[in-house]
C-alpha atoms as a PDB file:
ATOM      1  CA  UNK A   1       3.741 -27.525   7.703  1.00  0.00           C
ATOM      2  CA  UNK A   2       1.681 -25.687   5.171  1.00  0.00           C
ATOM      3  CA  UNK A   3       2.715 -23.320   2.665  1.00  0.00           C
ATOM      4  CA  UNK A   4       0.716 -20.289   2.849  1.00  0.00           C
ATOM      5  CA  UNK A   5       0.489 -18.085  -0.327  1.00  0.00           C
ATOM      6  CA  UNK A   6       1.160 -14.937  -0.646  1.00  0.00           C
ATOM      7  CA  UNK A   7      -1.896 -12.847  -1.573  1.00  0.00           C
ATOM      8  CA  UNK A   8      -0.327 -10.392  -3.623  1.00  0.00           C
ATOM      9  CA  UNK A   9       3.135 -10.640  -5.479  1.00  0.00           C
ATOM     10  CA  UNK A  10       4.477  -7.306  -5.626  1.00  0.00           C
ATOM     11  CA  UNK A  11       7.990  -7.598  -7.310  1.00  0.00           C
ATOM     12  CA  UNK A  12       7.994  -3.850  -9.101  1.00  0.00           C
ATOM     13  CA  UNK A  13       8.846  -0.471  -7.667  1.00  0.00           C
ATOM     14  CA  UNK A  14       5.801   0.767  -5.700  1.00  0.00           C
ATOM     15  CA  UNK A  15       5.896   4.531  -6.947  1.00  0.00           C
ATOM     16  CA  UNK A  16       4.416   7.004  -5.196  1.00  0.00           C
ATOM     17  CA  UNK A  17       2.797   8.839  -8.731  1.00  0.00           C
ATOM     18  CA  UNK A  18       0.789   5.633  -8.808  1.00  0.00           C
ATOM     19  CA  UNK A  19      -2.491   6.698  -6.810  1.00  0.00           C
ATOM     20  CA  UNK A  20      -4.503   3.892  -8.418  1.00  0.00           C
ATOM     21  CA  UNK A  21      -2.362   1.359  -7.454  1.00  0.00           C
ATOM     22  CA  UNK A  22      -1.721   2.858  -3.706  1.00  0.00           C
ATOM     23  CA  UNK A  23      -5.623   3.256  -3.109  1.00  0.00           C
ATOM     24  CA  UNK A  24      -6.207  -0.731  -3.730  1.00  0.00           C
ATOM     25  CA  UNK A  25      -3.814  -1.328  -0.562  1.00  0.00           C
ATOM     26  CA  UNK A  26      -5.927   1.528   1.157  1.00  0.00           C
ATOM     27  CA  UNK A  27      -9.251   1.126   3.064  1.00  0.00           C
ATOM     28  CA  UNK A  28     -12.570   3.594   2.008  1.00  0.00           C
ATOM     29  CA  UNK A  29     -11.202   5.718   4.837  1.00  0.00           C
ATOM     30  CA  UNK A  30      -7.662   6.387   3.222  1.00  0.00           C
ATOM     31  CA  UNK A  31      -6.125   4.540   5.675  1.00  0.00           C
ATOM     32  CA  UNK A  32      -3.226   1.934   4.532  1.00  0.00           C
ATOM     33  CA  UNK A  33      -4.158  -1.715   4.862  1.00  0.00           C
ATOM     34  CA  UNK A  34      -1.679  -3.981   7.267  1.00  0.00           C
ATOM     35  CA  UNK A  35       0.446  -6.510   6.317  1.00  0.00           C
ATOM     36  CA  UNK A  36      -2.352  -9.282   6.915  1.00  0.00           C
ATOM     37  CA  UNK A  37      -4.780  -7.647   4.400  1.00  0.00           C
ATOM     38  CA  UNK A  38      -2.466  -6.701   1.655  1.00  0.00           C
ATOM     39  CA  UNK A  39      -0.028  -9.801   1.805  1.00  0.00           C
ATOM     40  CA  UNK A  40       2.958  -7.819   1.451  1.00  0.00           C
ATOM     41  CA  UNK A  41       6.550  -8.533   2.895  1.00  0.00           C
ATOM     42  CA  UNK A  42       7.983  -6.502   5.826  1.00  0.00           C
ATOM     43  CA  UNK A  43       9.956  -4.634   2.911  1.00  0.00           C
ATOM     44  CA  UNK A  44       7.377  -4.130   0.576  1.00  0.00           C
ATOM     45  CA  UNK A  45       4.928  -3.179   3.276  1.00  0.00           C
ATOM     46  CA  UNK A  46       7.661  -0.300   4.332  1.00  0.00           C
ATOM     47  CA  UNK A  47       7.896   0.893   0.539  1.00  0.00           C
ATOM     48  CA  UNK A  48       4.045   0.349   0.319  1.00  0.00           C
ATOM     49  CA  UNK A  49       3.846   3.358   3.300  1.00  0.00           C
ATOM     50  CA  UNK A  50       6.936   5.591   2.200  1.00  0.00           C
ATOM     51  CA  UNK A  51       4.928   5.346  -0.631  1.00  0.00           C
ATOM     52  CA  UNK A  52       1.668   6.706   0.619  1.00  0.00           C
ATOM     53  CA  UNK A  53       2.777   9.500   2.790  1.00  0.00           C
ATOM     54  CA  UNK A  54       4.981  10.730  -0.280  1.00  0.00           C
ATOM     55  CA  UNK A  55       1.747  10.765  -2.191  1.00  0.00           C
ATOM     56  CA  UNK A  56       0.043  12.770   0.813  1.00  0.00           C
ATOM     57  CA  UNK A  57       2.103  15.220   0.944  1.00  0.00           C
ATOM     58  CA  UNK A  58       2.432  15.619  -2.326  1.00  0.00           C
ATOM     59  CA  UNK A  59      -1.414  16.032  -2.489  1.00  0.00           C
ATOM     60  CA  UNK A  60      -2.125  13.014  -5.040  1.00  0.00           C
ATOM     61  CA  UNK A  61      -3.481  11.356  -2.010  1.00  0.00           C
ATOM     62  CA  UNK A  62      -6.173  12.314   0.981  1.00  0.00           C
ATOM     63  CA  UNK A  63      -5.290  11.993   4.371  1.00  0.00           C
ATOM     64  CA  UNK A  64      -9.110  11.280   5.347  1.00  0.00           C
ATOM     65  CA  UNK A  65     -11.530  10.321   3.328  1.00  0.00           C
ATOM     66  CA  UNK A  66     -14.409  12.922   2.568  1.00  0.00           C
END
């Protein structure tokens, strides 16, 4: 079998205050990348979009792109 890598290692918090962080997981239409793309786990990918849609509501983040 091979190994596959992961593509990212995310083993910190993924805050929400951290826009520049969230937007490299995010496409140029503020849309959040999958779980293919970024290389996250199933639990980081769920923190990844808590994440996100805290930011959105709190307004550091876009909904749609402009």
């Amino acid at each position: 079998m091979d190994n596959k890598e992961k593509k990212t290692s995310v083993n910190e918090h993924i805050d929400y205050k951290d826009v520049i962080r969230l937007r490299a997981y995010t496409n140029q239409h503020a849309r959040m990348m999958g779980r293919s793309r970024t290389g996250l786990t199933a639990h980081e990918q769920r923190r990844f979009a808590e994440a996100v849609k805290r930011a959105r509501f709190m307004s550091l983040m876009a909904f749609v792109a402009q």
